[in-house]
N, C-alpha and C. Protein backbone atom coordinates (compact mmCIF):
# COMPACT_ATOMS: atom_id res chain seq x y z
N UNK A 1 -111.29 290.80 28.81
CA UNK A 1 -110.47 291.67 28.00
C UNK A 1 -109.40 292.34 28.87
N UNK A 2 -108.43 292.50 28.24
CA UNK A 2 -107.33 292.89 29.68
C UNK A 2 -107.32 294.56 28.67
N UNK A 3 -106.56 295.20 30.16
CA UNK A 3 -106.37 296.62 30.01
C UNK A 3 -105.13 296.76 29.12
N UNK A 4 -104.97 297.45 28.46
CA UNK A 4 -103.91 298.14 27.87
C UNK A 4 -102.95 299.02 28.43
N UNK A 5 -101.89 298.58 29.55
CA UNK A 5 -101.03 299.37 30.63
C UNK A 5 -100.69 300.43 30.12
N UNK A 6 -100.39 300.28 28.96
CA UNK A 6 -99.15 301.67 28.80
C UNK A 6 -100.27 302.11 28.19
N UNK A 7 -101.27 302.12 27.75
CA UNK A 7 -102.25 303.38 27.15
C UNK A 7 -102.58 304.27 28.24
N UNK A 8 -102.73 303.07 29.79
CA UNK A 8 -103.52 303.91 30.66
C UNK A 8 -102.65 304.68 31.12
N UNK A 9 -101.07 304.05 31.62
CA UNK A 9 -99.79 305.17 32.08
C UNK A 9 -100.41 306.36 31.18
N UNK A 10 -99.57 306.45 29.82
CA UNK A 10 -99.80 307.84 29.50
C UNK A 10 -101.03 308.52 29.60
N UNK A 11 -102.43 307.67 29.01
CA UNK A 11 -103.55 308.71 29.68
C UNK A 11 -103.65 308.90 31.41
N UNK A 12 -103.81 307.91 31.92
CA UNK A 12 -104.22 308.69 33.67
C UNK A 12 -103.24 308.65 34.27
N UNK A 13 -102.01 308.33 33.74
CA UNK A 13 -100.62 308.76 35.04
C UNK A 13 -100.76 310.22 35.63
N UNK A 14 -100.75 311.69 34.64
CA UNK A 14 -100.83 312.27 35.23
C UNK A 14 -101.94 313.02 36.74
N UNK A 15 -103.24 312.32 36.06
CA UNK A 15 -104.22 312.21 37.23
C UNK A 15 -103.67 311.45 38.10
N UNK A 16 -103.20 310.20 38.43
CA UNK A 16 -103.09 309.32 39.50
C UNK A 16 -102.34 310.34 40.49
N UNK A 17 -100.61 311.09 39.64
CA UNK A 17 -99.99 311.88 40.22
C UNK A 17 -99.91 312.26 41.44
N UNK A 18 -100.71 313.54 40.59
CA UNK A 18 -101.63 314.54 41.29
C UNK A 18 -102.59 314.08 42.45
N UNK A 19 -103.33 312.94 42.26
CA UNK A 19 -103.78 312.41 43.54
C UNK A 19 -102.68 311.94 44.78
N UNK A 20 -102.06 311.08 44.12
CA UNK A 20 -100.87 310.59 44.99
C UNK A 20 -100.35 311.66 45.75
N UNK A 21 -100.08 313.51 45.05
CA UNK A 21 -99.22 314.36 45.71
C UNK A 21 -100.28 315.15 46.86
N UNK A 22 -101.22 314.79 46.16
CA UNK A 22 -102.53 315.87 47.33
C UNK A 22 -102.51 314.73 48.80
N UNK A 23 -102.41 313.63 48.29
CA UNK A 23 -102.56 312.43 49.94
C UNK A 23 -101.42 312.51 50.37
N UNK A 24 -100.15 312.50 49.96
CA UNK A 24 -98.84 311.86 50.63
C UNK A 24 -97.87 313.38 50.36
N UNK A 25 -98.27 314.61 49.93
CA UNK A 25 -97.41 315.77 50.28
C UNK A 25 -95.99 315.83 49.68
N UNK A 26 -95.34 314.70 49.29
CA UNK A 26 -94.01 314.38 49.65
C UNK A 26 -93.98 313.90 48.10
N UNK A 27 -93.12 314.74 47.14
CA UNK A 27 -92.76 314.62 45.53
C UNK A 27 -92.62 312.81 45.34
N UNK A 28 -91.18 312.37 46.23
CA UNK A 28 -91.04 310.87 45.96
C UNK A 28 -92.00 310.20 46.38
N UNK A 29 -92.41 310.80 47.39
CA UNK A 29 -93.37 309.20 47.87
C UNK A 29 -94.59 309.56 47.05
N UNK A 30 -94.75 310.29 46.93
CA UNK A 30 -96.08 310.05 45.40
C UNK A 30 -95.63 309.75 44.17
N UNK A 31 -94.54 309.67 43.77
CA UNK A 31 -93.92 308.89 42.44
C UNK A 31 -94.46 307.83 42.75
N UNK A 32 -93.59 307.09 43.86
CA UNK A 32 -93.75 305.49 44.00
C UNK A 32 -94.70 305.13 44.12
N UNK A 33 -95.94 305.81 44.83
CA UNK A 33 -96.90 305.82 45.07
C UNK A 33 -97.57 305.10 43.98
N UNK A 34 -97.44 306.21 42.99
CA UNK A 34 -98.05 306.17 41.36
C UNK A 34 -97.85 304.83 40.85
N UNK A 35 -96.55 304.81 40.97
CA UNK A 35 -95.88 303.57 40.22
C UNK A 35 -96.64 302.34 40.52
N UNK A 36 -96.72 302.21 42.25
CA UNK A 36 -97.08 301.21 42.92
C UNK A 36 -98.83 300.86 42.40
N UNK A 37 -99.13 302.31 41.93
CA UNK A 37 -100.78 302.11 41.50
C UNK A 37 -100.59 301.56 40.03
N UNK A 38 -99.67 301.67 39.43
CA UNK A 38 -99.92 301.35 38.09
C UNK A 38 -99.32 299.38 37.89
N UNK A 39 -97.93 299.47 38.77
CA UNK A 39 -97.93 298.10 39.43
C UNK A 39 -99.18 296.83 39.84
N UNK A 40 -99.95 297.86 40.17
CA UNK A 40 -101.26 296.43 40.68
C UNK A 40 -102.40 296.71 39.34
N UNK A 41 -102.48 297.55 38.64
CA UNK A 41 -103.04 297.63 37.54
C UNK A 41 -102.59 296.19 36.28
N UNK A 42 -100.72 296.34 36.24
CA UNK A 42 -100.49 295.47 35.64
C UNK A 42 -100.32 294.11 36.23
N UNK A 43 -100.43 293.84 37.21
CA UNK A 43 -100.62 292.64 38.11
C UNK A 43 -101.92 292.11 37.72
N UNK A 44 -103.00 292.93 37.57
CA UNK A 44 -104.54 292.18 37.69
C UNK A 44 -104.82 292.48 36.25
N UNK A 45 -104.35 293.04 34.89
CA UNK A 45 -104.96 293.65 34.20
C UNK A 45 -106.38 292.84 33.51
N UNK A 46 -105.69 291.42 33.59
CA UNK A 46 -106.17 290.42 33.20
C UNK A 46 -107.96 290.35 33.64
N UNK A 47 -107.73 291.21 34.88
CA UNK A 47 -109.32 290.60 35.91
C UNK A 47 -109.83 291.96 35.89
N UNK A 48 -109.20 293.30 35.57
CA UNK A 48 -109.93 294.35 35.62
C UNK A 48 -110.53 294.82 34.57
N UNK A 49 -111.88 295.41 34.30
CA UNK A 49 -112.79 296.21 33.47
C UNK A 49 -112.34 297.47 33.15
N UNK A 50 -111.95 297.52 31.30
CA UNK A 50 -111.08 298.83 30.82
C UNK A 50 -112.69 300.04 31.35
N UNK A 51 -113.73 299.80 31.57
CA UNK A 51 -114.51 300.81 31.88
C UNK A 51 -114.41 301.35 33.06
N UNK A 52 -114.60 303.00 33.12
CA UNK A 52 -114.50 303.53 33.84
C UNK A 52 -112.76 303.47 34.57
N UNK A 53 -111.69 303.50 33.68
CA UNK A 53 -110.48 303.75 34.23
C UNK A 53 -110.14 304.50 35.22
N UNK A 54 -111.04 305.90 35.18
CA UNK A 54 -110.50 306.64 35.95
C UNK A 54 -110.58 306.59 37.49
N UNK A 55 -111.80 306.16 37.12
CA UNK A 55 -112.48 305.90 38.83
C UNK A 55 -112.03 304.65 39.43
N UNK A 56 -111.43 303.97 38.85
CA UNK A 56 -110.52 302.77 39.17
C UNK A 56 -109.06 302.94 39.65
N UNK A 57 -108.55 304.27 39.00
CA UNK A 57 -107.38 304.09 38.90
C UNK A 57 -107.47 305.36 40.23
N UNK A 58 -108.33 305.74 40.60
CA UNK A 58 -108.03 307.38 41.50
C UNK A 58 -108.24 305.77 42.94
N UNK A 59 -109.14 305.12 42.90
CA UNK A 59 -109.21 304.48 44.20
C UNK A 59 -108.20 303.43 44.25
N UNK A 60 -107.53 303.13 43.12
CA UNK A 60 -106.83 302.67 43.81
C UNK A 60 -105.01 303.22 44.28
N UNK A 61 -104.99 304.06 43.69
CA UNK A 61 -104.29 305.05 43.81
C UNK A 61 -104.14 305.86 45.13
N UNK A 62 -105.81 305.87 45.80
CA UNK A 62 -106.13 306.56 46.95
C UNK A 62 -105.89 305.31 48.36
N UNK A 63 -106.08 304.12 47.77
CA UNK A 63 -105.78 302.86 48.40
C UNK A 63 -104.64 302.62 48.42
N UNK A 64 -103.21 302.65 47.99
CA UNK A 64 -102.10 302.27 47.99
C UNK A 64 -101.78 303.59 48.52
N UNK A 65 -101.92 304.98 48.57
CA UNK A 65 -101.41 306.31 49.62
C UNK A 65 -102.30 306.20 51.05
N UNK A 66 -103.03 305.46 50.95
CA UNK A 66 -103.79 305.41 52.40
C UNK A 66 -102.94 304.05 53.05
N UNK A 67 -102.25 303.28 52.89
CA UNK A 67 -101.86 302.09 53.10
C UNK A 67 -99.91 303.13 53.24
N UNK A 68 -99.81 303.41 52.45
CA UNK A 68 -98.45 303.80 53.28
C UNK A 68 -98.55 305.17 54.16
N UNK A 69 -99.63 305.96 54.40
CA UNK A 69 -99.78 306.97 55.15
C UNK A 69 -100.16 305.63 56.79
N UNK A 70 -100.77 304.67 56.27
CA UNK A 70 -100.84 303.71 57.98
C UNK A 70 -99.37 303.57 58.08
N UNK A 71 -98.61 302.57 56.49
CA UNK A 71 -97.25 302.13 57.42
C UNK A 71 -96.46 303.00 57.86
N UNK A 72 -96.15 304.64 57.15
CA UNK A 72 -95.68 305.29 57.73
C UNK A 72 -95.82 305.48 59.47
N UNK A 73 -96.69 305.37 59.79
CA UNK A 73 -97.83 305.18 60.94
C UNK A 73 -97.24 304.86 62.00
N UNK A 74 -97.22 303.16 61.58
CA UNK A 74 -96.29 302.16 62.17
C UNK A 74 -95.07 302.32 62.28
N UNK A 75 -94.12 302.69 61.54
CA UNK A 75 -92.77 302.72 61.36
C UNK A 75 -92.70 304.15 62.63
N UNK A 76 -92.19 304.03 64.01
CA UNK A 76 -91.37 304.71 64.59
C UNK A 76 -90.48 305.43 64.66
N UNK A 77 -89.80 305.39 63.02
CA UNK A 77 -88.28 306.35 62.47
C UNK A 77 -88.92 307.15 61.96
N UNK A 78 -90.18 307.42 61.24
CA UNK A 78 -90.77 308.55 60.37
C UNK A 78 -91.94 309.21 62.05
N UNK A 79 -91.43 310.41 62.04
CA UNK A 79 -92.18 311.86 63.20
C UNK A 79 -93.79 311.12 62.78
N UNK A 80 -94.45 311.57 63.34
CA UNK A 80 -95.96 311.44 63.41
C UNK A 80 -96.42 312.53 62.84
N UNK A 81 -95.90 313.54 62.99
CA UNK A 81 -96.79 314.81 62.59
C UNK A 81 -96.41 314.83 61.07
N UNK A 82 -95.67 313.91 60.47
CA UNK A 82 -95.31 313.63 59.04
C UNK A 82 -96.79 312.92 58.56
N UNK A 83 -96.66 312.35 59.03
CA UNK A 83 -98.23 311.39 58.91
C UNK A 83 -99.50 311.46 58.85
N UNK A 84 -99.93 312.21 60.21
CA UNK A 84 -100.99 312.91 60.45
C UNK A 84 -101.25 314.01 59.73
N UNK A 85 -100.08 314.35 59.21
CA UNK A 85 -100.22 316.11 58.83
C UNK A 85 -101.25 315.36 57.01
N UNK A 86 -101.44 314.76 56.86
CA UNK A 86 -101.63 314.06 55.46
C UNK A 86 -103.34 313.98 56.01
N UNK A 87 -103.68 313.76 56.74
CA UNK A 87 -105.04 313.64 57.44
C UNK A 87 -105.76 314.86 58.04
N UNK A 88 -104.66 315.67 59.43
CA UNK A 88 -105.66 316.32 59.65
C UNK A 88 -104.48 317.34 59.92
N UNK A 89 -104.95 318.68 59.29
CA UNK A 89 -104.12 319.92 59.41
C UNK A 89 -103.92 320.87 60.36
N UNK A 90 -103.72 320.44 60.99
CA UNK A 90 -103.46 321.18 62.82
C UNK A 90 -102.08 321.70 63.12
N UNK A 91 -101.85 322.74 63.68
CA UNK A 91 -100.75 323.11 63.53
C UNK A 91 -100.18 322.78 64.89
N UNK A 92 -100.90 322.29 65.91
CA UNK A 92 -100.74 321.18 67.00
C UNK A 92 -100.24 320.33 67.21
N UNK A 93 -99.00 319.79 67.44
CA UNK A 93 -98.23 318.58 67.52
C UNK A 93 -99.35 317.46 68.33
N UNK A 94 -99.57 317.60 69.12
CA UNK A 94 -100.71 316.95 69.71
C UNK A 94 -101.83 316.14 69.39
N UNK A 95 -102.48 317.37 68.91
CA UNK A 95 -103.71 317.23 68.15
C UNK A 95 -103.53 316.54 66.94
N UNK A 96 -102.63 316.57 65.96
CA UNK A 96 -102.11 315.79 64.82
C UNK A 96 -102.46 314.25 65.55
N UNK A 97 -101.26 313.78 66.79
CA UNK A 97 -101.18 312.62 67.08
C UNK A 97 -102.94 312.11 67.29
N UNK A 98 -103.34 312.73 68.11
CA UNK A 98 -105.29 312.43 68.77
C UNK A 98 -105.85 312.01 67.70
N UNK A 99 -105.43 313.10 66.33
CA UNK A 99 -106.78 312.76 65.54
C UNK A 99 -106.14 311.89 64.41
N UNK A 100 -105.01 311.36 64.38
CA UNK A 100 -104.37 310.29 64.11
C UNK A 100 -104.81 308.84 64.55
N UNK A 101 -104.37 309.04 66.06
CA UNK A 101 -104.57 307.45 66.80
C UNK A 101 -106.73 307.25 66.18
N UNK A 102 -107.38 308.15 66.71
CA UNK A 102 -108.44 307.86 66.29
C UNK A 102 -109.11 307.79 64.55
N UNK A 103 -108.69 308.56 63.92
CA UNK A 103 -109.32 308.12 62.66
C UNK A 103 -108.69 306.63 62.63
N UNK A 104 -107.54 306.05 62.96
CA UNK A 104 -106.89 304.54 62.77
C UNK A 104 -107.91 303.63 63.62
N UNK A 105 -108.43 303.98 64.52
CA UNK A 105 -109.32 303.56 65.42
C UNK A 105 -110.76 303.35 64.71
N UNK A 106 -111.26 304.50 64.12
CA UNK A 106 -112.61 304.86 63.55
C UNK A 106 -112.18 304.15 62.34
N UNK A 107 -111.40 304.14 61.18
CA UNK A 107 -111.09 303.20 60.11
C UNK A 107 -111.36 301.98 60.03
N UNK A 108 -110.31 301.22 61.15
CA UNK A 108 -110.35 299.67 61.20
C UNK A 108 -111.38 299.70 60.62
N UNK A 109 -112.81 299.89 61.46
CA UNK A 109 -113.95 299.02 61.54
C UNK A 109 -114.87 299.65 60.28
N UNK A 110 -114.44 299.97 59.04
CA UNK A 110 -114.90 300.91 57.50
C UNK A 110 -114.33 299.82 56.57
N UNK A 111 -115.22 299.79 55.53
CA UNK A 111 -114.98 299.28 54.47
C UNK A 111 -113.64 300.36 54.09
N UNK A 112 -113.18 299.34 53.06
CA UNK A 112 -111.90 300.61 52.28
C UNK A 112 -112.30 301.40 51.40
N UNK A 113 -113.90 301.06 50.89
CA UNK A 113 -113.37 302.03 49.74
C UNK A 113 -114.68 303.23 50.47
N UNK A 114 -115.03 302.88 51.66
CA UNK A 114 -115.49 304.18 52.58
C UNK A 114 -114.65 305.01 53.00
N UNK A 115 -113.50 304.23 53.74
CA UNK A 115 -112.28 304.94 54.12
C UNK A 115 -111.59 305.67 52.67
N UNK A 116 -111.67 305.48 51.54
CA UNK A 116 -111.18 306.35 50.50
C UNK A 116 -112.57 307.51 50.17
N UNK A 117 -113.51 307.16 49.89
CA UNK A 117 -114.90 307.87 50.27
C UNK A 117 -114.89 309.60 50.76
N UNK A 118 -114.16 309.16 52.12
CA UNK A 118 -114.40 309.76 53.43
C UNK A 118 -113.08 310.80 52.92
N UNK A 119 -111.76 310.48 52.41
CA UNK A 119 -110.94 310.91 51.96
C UNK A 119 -111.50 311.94 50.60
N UNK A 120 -112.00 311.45 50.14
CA UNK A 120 -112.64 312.12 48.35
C UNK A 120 -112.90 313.21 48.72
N UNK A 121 -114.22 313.25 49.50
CA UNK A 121 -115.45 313.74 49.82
C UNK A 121 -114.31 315.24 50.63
N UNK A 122 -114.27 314.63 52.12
CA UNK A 122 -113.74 315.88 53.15
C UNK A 122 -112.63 316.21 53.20
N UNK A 123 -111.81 315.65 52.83
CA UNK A 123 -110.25 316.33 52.16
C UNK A 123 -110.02 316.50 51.14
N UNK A 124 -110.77 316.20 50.15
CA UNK A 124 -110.54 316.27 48.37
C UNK A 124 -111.31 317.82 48.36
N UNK A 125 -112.28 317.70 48.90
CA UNK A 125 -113.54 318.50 48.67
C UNK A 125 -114.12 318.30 47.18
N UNK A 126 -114.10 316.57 47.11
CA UNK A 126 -115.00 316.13 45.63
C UNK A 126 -117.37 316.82 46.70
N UNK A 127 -117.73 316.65 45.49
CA UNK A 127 -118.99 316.33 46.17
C UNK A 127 -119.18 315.62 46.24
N UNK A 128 -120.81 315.55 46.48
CA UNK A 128 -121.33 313.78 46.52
C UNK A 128 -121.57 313.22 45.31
N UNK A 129 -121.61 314.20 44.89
CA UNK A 129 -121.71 313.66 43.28
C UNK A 129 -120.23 312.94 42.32
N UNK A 130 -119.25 313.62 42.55
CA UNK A 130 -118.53 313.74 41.63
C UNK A 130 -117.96 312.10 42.70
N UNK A 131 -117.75 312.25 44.55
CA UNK A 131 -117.80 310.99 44.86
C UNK A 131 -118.42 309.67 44.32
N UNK A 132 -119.69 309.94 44.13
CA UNK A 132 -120.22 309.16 43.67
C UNK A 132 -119.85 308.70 42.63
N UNK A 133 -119.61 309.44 41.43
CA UNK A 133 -119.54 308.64 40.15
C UNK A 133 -118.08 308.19 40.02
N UNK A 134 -117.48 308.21 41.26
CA UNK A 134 -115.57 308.00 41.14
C UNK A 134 -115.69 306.64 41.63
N UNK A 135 -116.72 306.17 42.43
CA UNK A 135 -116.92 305.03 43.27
C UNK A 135 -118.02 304.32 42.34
N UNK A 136 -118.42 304.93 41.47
CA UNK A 136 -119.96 303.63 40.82
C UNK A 136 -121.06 303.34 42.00
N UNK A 137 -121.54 304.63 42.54
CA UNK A 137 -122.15 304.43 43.66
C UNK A 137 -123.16 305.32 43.10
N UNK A 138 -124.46 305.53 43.55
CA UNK A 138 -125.42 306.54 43.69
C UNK A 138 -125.28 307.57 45.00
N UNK A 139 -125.82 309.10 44.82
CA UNK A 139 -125.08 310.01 45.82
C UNK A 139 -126.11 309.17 47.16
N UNK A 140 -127.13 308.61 46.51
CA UNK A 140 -127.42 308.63 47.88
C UNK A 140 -126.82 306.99 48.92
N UNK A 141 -126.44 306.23 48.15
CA UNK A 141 -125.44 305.26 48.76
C UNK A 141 -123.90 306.03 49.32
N UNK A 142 -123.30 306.83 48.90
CA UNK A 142 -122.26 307.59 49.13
C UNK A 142 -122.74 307.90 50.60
N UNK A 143 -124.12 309.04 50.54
CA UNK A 143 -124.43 309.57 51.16
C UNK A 143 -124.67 308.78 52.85
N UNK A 144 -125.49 307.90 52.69
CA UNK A 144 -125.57 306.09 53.74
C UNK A 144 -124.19 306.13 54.59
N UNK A 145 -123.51 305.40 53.52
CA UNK A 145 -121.62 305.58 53.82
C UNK A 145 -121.14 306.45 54.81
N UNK A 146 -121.09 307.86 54.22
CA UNK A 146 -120.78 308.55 55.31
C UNK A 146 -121.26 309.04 56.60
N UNK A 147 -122.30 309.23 56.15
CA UNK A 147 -123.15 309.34 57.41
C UNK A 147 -123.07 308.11 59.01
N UNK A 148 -122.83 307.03 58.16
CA UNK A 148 -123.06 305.83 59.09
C UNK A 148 -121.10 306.19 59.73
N UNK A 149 -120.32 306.33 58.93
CA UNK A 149 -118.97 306.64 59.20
C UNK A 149 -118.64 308.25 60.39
N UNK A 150 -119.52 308.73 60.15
CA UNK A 150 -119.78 310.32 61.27
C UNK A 150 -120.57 309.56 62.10
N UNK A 151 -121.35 308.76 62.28
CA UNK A 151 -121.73 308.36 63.42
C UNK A 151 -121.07 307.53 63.95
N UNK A 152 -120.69 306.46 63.49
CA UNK A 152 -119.20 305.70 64.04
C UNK A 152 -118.52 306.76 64.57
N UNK A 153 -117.73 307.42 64.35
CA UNK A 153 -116.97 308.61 64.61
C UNK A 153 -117.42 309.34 65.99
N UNK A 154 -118.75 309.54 66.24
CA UNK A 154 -119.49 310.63 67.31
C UNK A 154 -119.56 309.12 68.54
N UNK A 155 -119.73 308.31 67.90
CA UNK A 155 -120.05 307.19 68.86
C UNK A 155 -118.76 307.09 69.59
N UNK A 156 -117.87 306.93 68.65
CA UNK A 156 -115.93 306.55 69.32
C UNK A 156 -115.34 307.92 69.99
N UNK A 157 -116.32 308.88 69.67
CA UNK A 157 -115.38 310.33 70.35
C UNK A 157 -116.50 310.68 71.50
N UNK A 158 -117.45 309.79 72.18
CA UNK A 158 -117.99 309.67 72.80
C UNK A 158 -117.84 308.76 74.19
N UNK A 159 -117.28 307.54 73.64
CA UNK A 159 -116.59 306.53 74.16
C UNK A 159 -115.69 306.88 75.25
């Protein structure tokens, strides 16, 4: 059964938004952001399950602002502390870059939708719960996830 695009635009555009503006800070680049989430919605609608929209549409939403918060990353013309500042709130030019290069470090080796997870959870300040049911996970699989992701983390800031 395919999704119905423009039902979901007008119902969860404004949620996607709002997610898009809490990850990427920046009015336009969370438009496009949005757009770009509703873009791969109508690309696959064909292969995606109208159940549970929302929790579909926040990860992937949280997946296409985590993907231009890297290319921003990459791209050398956009400051770093533009970037980082989206991750970790330090008023440290420095420290922005450190805990930049390493969460990119600690990422690689994460599933994505841990790396969005990890985002929900400690920068959203969702719980484990409300994580959980955004992901179709049980809190205590959520719970696995991160934990194994803080130890990755203690292991690489150990290193």
């Amino acid at each position: 059964m395919s999704i119905d695009v423009e039902y979901t635009y007008r119902t969860f555009g404004p949620m996607v938004m709002r997610r898009c503006r809490a990850m990427l800070r920046d009015e336009d680049a969370a438009a496009d952001a949005m757009q770009d989430t509703f873009v791969q919605v109508l690309r696959h609608r064909d292969r995606l399950e109208s159940t549970a929209l929302s929790s579909l549409l926040y990860t992937i939403a949280t997946n296409v602002c985590l993907n231009r918060i890297r290319s921003r990353g990459r791209d050398r013309s956009q400051p770093a502390g533009d970037v980082l500042d989206t991750i970790a709130h330090s008023d440290d030019h420095a420290d922005r870059i450190l805990t930049g290069h390493f969460l990119d470090r600690l990422f690689a080796e994460q599933l994505e939708n841990t790396q969005a997870m990890a985002v929900c959870y400690y920068l959203d300040g969702m719980t484990l719960e409300e994580t959980a049911r955004t992901f179709g996970m049980s809190v205590s699989g959520v719970r696995k996830r991160l934990r194994t992701l803080r130890s990755a983390g203690v292991a690489r800031a150990a290193a």
